[in-house]
N, C-alpha and C. Protein backbone atom coordinates (compact mmCIF):
# COMPACT_ATOMS: atom_id res chain seq x y z
N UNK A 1 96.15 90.97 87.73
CA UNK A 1 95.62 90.03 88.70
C UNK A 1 94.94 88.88 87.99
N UNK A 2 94.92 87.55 88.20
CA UNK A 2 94.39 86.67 88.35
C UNK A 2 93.40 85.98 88.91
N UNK A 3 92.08 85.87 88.37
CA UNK A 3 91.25 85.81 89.42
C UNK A 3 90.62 84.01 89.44
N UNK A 4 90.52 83.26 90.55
CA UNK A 4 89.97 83.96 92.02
C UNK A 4 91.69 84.24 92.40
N UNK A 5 91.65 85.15 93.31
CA UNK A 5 92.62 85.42 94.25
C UNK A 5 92.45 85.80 95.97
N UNK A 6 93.25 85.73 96.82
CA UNK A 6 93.40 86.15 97.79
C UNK A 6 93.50 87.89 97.77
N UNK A 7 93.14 88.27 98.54
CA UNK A 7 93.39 90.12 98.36
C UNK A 7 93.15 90.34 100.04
N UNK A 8 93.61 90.88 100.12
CA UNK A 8 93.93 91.85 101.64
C UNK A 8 93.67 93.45 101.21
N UNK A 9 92.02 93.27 101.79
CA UNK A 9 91.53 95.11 101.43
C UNK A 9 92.16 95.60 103.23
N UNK A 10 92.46 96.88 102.85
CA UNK A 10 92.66 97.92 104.05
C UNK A 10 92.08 99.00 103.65
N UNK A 11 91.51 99.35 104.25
CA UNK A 11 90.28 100.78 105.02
C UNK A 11 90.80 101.32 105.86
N UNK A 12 91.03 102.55 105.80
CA UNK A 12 91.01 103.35 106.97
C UNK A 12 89.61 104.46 107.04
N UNK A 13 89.57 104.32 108.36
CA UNK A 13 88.29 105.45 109.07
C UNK A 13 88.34 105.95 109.89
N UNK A 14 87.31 106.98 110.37
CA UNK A 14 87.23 107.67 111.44
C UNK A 14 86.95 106.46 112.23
N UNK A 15 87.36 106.31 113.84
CA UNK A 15 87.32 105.29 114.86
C UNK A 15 86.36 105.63 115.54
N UNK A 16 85.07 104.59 114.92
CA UNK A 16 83.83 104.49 115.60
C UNK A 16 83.50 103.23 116.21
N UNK A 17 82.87 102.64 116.92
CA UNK A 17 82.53 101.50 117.51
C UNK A 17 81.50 100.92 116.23
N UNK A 18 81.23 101.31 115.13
CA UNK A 18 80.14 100.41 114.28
C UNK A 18 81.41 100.54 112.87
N UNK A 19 82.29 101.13 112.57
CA UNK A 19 82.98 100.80 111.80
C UNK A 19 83.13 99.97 111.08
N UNK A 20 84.18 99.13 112.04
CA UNK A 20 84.69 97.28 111.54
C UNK A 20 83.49 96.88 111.18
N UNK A 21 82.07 96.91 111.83
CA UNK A 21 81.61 96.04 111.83
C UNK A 21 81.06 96.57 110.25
N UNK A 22 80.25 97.86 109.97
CA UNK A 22 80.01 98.28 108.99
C UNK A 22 80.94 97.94 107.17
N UNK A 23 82.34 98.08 107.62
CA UNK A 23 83.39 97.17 106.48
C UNK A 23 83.14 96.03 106.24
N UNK A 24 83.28 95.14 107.58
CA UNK A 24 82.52 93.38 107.70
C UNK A 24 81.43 93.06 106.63
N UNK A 25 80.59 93.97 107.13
CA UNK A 25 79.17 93.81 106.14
C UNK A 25 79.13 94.35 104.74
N UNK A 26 79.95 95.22 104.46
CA UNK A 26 79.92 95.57 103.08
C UNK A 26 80.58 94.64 102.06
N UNK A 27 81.79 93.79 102.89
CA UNK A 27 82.62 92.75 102.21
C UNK A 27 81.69 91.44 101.87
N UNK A 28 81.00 91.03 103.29
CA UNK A 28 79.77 89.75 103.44
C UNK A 28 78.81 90.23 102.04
N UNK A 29 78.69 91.31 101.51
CA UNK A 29 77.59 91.77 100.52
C UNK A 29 78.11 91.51 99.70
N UNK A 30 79.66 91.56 98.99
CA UNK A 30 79.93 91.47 97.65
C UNK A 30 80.93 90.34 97.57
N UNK A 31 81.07 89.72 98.56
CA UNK A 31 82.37 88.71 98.75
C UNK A 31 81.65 87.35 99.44
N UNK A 32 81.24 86.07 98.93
CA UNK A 32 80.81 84.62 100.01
C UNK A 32 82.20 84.29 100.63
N UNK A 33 81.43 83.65 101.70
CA UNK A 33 82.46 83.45 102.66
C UNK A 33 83.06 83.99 103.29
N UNK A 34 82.79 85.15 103.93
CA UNK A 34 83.59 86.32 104.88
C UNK A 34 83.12 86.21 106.01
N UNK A 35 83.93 85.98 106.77
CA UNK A 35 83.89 86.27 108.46
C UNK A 35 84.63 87.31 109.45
N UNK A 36 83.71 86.93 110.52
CA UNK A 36 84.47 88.38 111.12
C UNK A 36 85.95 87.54 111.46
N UNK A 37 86.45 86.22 111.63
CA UNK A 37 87.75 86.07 111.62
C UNK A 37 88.37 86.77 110.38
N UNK A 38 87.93 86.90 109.47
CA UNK A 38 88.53 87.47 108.38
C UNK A 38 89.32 88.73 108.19
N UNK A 39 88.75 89.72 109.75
CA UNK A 39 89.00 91.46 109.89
C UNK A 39 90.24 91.46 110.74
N UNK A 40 90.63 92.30 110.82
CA UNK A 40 91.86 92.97 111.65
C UNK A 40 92.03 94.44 111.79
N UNK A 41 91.60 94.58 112.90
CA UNK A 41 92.07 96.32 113.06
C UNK A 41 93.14 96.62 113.89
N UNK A 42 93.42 97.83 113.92
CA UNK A 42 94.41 98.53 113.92
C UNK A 42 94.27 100.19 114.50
N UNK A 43 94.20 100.75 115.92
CA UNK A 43 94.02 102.20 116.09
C UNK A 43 95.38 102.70 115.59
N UNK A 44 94.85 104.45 115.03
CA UNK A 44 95.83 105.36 115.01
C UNK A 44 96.53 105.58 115.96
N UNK A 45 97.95 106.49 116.16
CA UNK A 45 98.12 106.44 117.24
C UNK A 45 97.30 107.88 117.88
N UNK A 46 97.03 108.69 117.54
CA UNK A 46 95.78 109.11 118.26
C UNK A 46 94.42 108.74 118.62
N UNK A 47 93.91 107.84 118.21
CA UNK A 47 93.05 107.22 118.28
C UNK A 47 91.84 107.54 117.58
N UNK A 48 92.32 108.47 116.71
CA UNK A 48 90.91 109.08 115.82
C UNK A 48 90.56 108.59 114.72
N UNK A 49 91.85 107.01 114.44
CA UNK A 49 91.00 106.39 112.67
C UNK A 49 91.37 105.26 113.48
N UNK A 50 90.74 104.38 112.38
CA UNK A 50 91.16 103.53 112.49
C UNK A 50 91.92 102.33 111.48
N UNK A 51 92.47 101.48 111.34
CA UNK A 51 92.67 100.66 109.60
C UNK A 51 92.16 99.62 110.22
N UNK A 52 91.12 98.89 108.75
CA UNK A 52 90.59 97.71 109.06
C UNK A 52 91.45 96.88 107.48
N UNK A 53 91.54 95.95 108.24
CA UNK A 53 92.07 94.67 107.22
C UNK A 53 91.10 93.82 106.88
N UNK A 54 90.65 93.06 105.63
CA UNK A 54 89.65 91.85 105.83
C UNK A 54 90.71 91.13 104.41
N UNK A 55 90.58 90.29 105.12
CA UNK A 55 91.49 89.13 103.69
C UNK A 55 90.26 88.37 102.94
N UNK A 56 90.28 88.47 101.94
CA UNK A 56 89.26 87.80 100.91
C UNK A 56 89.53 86.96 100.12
N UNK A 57 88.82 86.21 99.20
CA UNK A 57 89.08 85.72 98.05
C UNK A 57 87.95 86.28 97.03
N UNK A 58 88.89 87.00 96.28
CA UNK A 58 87.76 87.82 95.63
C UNK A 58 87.96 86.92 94.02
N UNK A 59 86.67 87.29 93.09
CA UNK A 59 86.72 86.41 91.75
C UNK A 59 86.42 86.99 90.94
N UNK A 60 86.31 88.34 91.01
CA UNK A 60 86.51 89.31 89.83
C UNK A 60 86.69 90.63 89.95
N UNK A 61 87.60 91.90 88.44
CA UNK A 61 87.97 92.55 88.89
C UNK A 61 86.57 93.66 89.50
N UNK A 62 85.51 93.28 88.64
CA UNK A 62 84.40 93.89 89.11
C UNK A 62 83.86 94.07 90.38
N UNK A 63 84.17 92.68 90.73
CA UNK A 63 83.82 92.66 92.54
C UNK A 63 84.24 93.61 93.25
N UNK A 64 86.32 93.14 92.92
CA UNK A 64 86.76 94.22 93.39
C UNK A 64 86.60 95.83 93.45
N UNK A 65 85.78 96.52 92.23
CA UNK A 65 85.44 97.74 91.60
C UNK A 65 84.29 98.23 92.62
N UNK A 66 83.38 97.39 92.75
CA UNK A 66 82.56 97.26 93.26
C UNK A 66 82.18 97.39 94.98
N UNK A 67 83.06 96.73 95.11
CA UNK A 67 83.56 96.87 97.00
C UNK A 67 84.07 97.97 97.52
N UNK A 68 85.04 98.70 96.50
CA UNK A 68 85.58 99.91 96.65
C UNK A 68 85.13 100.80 96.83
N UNK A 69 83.97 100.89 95.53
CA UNK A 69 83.45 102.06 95.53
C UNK A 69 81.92 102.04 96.38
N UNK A 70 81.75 101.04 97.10
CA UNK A 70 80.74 101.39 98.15
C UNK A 70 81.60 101.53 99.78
N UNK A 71 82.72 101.38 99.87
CA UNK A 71 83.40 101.84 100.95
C UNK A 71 83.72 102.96 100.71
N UNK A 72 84.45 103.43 99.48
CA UNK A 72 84.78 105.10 99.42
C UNK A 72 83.62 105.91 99.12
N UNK A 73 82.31 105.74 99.10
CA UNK A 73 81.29 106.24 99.28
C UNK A 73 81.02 106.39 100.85
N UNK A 74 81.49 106.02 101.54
CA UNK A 74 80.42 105.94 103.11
C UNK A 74 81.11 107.66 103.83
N UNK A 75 80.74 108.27 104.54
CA UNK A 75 81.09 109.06 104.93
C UNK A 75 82.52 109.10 106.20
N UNK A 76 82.50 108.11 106.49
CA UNK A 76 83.62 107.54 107.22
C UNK A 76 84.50 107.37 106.83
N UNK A 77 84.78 106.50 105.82
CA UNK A 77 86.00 106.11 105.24
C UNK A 77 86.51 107.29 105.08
N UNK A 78 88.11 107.08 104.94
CA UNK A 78 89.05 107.87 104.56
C UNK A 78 90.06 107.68 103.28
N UNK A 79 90.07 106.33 103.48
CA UNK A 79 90.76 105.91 102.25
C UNK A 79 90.74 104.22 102.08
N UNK A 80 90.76 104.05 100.95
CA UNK A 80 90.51 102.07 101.15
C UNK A 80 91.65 102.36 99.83
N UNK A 81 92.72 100.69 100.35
CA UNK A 81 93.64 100.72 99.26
C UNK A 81 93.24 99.13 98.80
């Protein structure tokens, strides 16, 4: 990778109503310039996860390291690619 770049993180989680918003804010913490235009979700088709999208411009691989591993820390998440 090349940095700065565009990156499209996806999360998936258990489908809670504070979710998205909880991803939103973890990205706004390690990423300037993030908005909630920035997210996109997605229900399972059971409705028990959910995938969140946020498109970024991220500027290092650290950031990226960094973002990850406080989403795959939360008890929700299921998987962030």
């Amino acid at each position: 990778m090349t940095f700065p770049c565009d990156f499209s993180l996806k999360v998936m989680g258990e489908n809670t109503d504070n979710y998205p918003a909880y991803v939103l804010s973890v990205c706004q913490e390690h990423v300037t310039g993030v908005d909630e235009s920035a997210l996109h979700t997605r229900h399972s088709s059971s409705g028990k996860y959910i995938a969140v999208t946020v498109k970024l411009v991220v500027t290092s691989r650290k950031q990226l390291d960094d973002l990850y591993i406080e989403l795959n820390n939360h008890k929700q998440t299921k998987m962030a690619l």
